[in-house]
PDB file of N, CA and C in Angstrom:
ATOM      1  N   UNK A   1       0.173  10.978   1.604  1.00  0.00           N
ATOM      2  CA  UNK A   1       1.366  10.383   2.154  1.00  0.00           C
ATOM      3  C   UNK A   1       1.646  11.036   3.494  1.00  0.00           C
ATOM      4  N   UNK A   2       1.945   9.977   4.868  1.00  0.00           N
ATOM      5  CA  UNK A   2       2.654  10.754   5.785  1.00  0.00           C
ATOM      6  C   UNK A   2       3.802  10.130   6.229  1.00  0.00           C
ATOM      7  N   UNK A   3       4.233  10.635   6.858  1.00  0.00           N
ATOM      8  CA  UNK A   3       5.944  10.380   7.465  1.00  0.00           C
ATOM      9  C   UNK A   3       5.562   9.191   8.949  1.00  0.00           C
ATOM     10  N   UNK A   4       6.088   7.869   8.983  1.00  0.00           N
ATOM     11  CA  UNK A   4       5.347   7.118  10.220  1.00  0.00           C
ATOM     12  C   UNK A   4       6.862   7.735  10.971  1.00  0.00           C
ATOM     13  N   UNK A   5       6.668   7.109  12.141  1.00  0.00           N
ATOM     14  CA  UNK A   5       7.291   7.203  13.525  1.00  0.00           C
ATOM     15  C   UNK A   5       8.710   7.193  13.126  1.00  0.00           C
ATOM     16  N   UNK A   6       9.326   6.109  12.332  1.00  0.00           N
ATOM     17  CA  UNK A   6      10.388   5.751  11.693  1.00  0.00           C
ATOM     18  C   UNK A   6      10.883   6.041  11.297  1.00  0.00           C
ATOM     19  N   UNK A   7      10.458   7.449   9.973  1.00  0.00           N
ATOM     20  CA  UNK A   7      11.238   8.092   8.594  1.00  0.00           C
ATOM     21  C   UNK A   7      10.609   7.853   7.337  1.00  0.00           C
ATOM     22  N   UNK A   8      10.283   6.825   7.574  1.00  0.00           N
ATOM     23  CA  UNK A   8       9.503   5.869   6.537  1.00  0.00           C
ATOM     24  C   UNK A   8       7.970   6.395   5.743  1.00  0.00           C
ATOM     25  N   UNK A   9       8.099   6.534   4.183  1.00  0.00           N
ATOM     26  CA  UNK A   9       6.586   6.933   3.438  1.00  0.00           C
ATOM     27  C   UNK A   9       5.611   5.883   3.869  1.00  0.00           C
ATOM     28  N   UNK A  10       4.509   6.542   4.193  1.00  0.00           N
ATOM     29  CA  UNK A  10       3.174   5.116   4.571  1.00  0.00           C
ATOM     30  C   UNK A  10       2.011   6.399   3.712  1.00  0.00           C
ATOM     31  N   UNK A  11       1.678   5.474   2.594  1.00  0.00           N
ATOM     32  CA  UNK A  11       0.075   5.828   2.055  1.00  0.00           C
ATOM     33  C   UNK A  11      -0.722   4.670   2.315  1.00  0.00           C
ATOM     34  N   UNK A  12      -1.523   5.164   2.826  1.00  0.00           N
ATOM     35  CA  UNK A  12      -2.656   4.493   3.314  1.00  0.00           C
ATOM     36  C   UNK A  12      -3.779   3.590   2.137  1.00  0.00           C
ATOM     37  N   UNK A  13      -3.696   1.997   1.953  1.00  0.00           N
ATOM     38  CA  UNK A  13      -4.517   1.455   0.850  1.00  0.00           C
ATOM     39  C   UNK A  13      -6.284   1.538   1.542  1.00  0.00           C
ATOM     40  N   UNK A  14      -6.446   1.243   2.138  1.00  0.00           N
ATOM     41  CA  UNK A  14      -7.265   0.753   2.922  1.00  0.00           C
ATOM     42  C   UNK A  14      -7.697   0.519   4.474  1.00  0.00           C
ATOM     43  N   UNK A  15      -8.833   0.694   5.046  1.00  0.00           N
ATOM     44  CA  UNK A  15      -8.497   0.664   6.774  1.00  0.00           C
ATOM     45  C   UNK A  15      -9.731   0.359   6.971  1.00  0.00           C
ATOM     46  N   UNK A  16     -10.130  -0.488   7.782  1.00  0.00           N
ATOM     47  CA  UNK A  16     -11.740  -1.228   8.507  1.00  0.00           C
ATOM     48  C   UNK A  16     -11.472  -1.101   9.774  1.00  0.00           C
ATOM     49  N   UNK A  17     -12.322  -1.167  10.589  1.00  0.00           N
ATOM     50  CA  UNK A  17     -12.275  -0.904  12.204  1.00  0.00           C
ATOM     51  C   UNK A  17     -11.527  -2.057  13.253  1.00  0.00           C
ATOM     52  N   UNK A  18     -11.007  -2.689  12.235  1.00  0.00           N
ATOM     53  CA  UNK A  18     -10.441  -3.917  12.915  1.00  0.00           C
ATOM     54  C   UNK A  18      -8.761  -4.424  12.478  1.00  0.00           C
ATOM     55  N   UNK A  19      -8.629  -3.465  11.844  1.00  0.00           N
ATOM     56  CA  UNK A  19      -7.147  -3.278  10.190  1.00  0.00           C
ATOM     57  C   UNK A  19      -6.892  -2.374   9.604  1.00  0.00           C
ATOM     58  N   UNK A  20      -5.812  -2.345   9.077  1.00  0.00           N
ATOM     59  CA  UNK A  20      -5.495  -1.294   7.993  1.00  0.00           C
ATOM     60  C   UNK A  20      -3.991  -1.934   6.990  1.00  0.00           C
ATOM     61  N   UNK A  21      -4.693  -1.624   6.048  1.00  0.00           N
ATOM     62  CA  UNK A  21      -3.009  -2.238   5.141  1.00  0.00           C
ATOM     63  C   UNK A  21      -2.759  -0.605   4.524  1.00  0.00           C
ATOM     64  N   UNK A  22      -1.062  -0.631   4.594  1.00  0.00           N
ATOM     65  CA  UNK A  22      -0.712   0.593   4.254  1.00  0.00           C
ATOM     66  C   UNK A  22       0.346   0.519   2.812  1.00  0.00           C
ATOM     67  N   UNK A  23       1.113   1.088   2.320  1.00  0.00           N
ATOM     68  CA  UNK A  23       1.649   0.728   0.963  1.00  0.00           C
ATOM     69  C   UNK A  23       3.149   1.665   1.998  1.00  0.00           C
ATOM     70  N   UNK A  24       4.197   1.175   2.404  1.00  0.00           N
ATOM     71  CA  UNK A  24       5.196   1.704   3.022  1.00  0.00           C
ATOM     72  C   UNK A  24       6.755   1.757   1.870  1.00  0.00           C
ATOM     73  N   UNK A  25       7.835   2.825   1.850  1.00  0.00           N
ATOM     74  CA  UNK A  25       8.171   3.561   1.491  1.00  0.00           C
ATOM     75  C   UNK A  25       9.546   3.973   1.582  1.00  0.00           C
ATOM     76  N   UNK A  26      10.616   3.294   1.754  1.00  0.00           N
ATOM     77  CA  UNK A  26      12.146   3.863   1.868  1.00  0.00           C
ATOM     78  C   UNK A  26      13.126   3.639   1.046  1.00  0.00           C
ATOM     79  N   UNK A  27      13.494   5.120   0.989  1.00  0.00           N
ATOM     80  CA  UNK A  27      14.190   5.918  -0.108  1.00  0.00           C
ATOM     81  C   UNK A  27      15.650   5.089   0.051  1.00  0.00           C
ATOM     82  N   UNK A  28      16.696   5.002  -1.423  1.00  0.00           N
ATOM     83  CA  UNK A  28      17.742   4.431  -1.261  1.00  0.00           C
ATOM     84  C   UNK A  28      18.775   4.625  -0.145  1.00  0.00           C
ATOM     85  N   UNK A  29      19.501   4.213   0.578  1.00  0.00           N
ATOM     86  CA  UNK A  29      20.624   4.297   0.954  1.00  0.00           C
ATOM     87  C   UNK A  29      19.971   4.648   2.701  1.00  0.00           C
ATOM     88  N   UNK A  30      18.773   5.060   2.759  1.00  0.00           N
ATOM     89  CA  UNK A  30      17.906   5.431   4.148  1.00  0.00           C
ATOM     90  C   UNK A  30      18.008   4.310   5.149  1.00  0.00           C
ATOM     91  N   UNK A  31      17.805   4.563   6.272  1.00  0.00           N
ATOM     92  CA  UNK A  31      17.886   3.231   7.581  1.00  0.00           C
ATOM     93  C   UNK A  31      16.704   4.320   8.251  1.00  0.00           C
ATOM     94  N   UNK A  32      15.665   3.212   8.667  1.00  0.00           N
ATOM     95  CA  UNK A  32      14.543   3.568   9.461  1.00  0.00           C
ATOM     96  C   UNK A  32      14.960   4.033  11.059  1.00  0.00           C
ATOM     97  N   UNK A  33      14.013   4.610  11.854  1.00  0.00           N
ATOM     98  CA  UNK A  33      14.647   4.845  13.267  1.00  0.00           C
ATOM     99  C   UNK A  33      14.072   3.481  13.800  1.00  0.00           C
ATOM    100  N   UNK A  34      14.735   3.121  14.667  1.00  0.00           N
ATOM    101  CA  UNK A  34      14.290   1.593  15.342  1.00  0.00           C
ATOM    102  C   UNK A  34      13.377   2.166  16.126  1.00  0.00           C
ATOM    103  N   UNK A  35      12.591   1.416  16.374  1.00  0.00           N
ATOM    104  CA  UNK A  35      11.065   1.732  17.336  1.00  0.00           C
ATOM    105  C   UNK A  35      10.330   0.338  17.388  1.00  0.00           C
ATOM    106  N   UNK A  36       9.243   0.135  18.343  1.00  0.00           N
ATOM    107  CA  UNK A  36       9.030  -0.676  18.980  1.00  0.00           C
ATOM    108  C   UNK A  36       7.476  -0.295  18.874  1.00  0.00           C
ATOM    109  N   UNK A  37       6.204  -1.100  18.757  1.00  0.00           N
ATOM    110  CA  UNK A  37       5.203  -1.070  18.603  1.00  0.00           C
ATOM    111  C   UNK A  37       4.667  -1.032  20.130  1.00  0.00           C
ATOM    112  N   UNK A  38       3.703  -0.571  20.695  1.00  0.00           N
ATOM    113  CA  UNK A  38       2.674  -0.896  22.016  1.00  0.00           C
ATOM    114  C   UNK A  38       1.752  -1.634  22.179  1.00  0.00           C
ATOM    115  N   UNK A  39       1.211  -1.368  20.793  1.00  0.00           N
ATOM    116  CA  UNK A  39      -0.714  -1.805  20.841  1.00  0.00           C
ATOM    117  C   UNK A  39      -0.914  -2.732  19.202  1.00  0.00           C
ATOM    118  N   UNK A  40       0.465  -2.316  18.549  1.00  0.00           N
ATOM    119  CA  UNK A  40      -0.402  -3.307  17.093  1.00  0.00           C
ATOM    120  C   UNK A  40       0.405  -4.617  16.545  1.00  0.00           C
ATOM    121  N   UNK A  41      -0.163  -5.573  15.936  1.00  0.00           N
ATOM    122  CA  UNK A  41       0.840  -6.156  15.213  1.00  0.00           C
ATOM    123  C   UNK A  41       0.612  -6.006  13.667  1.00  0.00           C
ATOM    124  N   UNK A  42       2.335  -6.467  13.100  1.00  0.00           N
ATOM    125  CA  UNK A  42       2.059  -5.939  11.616  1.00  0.00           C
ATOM    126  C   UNK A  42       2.656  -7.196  10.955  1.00  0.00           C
ATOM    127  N   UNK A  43       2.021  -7.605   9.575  1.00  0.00           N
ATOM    128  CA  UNK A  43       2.360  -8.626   8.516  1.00  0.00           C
ATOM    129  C   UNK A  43       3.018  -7.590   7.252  1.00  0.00           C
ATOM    130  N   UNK A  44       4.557  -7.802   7.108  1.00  0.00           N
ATOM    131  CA  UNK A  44       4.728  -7.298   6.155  1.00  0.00           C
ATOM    132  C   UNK A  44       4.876  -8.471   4.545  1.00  0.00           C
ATOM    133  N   UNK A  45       4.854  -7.598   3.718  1.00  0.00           N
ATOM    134  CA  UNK A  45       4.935  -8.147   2.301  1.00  0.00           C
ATOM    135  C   UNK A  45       5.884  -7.357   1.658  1.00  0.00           C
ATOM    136  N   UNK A  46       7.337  -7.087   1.087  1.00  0.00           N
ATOM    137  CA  UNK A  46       8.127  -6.788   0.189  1.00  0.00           C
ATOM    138  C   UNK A  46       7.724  -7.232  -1.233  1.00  0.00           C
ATOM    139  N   UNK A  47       7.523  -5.698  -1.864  1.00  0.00           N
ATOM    140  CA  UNK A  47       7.329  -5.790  -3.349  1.00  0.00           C
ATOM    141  C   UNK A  47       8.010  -5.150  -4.176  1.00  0.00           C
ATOM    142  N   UNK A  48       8.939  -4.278  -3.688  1.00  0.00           N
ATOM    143  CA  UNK A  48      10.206  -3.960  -5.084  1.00  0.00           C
ATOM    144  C   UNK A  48      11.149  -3.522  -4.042  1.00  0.00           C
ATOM    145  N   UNK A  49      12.693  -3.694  -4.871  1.00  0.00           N
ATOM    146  CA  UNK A  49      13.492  -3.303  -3.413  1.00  0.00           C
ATOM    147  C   UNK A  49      14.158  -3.605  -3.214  1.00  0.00           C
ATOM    148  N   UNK A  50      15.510  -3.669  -2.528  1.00  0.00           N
ATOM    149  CA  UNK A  50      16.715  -4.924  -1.429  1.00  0.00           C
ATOM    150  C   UNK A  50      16.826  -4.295  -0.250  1.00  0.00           C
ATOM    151  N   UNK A  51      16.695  -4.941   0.707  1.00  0.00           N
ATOM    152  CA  UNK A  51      16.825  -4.094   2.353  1.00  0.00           C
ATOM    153  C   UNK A  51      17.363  -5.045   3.183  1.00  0.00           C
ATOM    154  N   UNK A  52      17.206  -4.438   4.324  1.00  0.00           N
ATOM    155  CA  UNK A  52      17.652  -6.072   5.741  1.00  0.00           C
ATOM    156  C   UNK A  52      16.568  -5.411   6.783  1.00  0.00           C
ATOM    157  N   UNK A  53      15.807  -5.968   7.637  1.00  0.00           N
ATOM    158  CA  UNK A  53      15.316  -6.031   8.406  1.00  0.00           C
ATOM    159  C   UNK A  53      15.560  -6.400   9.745  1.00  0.00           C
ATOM    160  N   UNK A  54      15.533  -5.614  10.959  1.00  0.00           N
ATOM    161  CA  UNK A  54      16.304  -6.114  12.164  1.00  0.00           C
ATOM    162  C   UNK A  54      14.724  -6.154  13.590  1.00  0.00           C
ATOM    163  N   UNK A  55      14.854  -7.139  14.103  1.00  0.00           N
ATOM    164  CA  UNK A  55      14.050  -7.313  14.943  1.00  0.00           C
ATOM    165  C   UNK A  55      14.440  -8.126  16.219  1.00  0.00           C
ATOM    166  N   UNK A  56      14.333  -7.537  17.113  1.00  0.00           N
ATOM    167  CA  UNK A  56      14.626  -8.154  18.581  1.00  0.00           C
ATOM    168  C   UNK A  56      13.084  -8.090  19.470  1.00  0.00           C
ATOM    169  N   UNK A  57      13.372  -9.453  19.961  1.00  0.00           N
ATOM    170  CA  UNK A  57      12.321  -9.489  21.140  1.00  0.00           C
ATOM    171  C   UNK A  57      13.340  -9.684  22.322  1.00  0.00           C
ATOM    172  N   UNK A  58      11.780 -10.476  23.379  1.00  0.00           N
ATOM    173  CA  UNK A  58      12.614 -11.129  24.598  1.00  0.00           C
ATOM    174  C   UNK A  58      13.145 -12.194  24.103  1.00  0.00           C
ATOM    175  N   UNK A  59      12.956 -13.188  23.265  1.00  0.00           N
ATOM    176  CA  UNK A  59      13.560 -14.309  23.335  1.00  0.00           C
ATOM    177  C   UNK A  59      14.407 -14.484  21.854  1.00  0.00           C
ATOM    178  N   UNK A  60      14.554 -13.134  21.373  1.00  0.00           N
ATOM    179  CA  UNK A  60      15.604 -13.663  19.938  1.00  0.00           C
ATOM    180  C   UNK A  60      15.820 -12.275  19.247  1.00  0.00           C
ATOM    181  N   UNK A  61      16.571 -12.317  18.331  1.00  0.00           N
ATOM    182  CA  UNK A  61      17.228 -11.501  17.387  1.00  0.00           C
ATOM    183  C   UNK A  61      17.825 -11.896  16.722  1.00  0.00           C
ATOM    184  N   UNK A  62      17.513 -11.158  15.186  1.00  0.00           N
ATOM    185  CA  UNK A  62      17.618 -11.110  13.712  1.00  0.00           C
ATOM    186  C   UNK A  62      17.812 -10.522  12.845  1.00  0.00           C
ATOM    187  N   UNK A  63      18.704 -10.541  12.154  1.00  0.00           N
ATOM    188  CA  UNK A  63      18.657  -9.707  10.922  1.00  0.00           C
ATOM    189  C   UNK A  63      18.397 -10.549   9.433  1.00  0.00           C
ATOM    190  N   UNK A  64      17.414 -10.329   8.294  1.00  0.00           N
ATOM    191  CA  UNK A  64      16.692 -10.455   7.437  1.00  0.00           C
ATOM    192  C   UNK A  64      17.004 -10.059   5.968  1.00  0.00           C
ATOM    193  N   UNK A  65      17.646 -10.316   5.534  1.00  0.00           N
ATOM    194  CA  UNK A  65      17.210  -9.776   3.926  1.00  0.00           C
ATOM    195  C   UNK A  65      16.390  -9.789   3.322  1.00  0.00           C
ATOM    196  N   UNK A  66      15.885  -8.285   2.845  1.00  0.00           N
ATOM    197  CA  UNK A  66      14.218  -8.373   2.173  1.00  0.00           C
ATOM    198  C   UNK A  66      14.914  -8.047   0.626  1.00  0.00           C
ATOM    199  N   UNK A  67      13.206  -8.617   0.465  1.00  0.00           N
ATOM    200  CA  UNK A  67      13.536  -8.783  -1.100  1.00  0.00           C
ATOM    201  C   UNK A  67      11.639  -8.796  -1.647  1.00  0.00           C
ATOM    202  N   UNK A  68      11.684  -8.573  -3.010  1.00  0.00           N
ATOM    203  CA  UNK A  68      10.110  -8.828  -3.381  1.00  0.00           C
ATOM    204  C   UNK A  68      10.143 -10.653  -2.958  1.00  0.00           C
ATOM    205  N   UNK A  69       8.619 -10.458  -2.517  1.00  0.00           N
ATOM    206  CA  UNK A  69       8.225 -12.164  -1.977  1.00  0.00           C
ATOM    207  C   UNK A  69       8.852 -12.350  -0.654  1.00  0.00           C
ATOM    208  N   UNK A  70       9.506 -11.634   0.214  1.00  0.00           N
ATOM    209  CA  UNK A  70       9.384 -11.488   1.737  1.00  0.00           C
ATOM    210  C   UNK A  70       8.585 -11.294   2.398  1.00  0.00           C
ATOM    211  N   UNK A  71       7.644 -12.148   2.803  1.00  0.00           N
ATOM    212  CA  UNK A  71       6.587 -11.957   4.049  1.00  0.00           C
ATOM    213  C   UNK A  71       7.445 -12.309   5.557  1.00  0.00           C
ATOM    214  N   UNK A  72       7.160 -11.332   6.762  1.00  0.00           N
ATOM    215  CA  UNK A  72       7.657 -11.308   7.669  1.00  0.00           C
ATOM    216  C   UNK A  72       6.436 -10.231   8.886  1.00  0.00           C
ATOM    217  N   UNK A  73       6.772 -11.147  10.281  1.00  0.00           N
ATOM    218  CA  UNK A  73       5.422 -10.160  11.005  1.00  0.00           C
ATOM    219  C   UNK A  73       6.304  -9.697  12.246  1.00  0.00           C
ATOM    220  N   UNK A  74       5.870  -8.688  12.860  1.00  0.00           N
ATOM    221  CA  UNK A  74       6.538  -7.566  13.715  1.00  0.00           C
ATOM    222  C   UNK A  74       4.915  -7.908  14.727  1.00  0.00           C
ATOM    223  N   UNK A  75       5.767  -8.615  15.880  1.00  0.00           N
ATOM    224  CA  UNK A  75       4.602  -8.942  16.887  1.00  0.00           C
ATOM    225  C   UNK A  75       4.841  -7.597  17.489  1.00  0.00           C
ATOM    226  N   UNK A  76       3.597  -6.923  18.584  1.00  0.00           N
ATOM    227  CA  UNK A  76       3.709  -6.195  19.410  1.00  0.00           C
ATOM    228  C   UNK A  76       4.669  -6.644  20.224  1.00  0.00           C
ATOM    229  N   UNK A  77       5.649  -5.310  20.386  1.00  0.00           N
ATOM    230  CA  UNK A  77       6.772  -5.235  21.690  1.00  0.00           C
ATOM    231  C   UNK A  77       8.180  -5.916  20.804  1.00  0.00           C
ATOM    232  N   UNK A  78       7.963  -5.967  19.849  1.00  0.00           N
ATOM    233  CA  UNK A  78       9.354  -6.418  18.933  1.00  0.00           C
ATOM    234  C   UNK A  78      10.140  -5.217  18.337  1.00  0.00           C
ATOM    235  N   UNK A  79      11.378  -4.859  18.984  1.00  0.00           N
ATOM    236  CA  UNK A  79      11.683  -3.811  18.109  1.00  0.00           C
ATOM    237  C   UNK A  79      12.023  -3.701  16.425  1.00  0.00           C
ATOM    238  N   UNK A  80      12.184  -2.986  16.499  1.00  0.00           N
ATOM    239  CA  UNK A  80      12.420  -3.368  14.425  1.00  0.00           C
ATOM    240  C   UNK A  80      13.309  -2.287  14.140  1.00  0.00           C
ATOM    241  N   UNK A  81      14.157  -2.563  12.551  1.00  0.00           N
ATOM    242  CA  UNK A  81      14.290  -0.929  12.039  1.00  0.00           C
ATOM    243  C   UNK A  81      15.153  -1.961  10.657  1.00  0.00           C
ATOM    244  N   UNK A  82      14.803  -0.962   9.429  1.00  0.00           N
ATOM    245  CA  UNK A  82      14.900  -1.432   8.288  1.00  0.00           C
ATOM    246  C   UNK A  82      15.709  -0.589   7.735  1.00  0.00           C
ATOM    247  N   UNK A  83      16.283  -1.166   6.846  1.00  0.00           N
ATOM    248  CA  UNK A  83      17.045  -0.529   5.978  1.00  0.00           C
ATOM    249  C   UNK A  83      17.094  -0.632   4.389  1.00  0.00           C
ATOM    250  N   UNK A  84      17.448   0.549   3.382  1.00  0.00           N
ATOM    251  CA  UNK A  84      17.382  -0.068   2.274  1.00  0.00           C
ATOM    252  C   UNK A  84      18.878   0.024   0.934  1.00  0.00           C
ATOM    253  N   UNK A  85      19.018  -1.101   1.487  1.00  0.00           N
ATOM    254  CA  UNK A  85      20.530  -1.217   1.131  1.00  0.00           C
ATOM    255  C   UNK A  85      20.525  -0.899  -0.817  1.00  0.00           C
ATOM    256  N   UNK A  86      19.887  -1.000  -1.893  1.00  0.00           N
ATOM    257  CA  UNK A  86      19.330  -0.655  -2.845  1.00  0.00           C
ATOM    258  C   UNK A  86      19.798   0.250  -3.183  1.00  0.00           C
ATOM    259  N   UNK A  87      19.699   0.612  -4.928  1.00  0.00           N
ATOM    260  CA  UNK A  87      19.748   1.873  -5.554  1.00  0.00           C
ATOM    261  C   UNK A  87      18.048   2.107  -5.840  1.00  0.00           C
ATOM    262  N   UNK A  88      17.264   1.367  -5.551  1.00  0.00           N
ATOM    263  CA  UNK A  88      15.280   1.383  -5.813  1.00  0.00           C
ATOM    264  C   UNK A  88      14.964   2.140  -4.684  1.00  0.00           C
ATOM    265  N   UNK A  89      14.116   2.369  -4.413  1.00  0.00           N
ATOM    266  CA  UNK A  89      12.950   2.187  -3.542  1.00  0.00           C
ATOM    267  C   UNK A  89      13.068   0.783  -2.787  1.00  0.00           C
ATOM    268  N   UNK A  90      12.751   0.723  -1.616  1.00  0.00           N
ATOM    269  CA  UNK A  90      12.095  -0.554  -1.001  1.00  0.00           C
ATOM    270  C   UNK A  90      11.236  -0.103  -0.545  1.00  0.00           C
ATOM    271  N   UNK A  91      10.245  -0.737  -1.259  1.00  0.00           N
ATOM    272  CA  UNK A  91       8.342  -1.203  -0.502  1.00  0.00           C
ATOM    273  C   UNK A  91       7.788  -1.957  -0.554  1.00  0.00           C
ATOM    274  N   UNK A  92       7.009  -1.840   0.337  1.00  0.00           N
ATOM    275  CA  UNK A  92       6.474  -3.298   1.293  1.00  0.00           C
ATOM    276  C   UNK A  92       5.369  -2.604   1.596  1.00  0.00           C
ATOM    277  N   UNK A  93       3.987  -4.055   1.549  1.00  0.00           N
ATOM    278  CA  UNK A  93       2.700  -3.656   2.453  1.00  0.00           C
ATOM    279  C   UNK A  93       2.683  -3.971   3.683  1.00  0.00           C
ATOM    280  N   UNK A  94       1.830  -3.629   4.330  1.00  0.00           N
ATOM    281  CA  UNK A  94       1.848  -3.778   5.864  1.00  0.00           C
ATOM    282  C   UNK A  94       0.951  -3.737   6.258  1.00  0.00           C
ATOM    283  N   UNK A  95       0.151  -4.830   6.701  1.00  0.00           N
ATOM    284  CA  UNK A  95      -0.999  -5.072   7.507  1.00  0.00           C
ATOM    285  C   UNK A  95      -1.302  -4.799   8.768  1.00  0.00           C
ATOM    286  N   UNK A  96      -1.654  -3.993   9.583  1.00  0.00           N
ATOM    287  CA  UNK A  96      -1.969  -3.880  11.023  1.00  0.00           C
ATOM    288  C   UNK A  96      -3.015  -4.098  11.529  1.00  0.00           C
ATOM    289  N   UNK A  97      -2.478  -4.378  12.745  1.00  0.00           N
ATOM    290  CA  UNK A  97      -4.465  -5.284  13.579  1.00  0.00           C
ATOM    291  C   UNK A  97      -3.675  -4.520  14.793  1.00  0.00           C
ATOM    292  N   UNK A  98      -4.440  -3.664  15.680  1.00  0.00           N
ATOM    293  CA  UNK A  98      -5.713  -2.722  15.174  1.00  0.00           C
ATOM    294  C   UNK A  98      -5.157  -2.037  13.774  1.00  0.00           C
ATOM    295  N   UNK A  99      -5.883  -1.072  13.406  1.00  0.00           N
ATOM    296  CA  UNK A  99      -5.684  -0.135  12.474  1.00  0.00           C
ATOM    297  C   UNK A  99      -4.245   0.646  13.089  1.00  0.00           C
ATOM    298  N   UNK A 100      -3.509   1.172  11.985  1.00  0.00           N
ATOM    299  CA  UNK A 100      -2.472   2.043  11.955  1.00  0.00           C
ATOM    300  C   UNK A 100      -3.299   3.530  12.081  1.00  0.00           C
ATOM    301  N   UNK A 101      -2.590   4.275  13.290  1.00  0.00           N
ATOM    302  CA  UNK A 101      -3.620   5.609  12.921  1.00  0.00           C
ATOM    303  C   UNK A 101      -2.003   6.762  13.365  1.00  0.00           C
TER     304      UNK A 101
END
């Protein structure tokens, strides 16, 4: 397990030279640090949990309620930051192209 940019648990499932899906990680009552990607984009999947999800680009902004069966993608240069409004865990997979390193 390591700590990503955010606050947020990321164990690593899997990673090919072209991807990586990670198994991501926030503790009840926690809010992620907002941050903004450079180089990757990510497909998330919510699988146990209640949260909200916040994302701004250039041309929009949102806020999200996650839930298990939430798929949602974080283009490069979109800021983000999550929260997990919950007494669970909220986690979610997360696909990245390139690899997450």
């Amino acid at each position: 397990m390591v700590t990503a940019p955010d606050g947020s648990e990321i164990r690593e499932l899997v990673a090919t030279s072209r991807g990586s899906m990670v198994h991501c990680t926030l503790q009840p009552g926690k809010t992620s640090l907002a941050v903004a990607h450079r180089t990757v984009d990510e497909v998330w999947h919510f699988i146990s949990g209640v949260g909200q999800v916040w994302r701004k680009n250039d041309d929009d902004e949102s806020v999200v309620d996650a839930e298990p069966g939430l798929s949602l993608s974080i283009e490069v240069g979109t800021h983000f930051q999550f929260r997990n409004t919950g007494d669970e865990n909220l986690c979610f997979i997360i696909t990245t192209i390139p690899p997450w390193s």
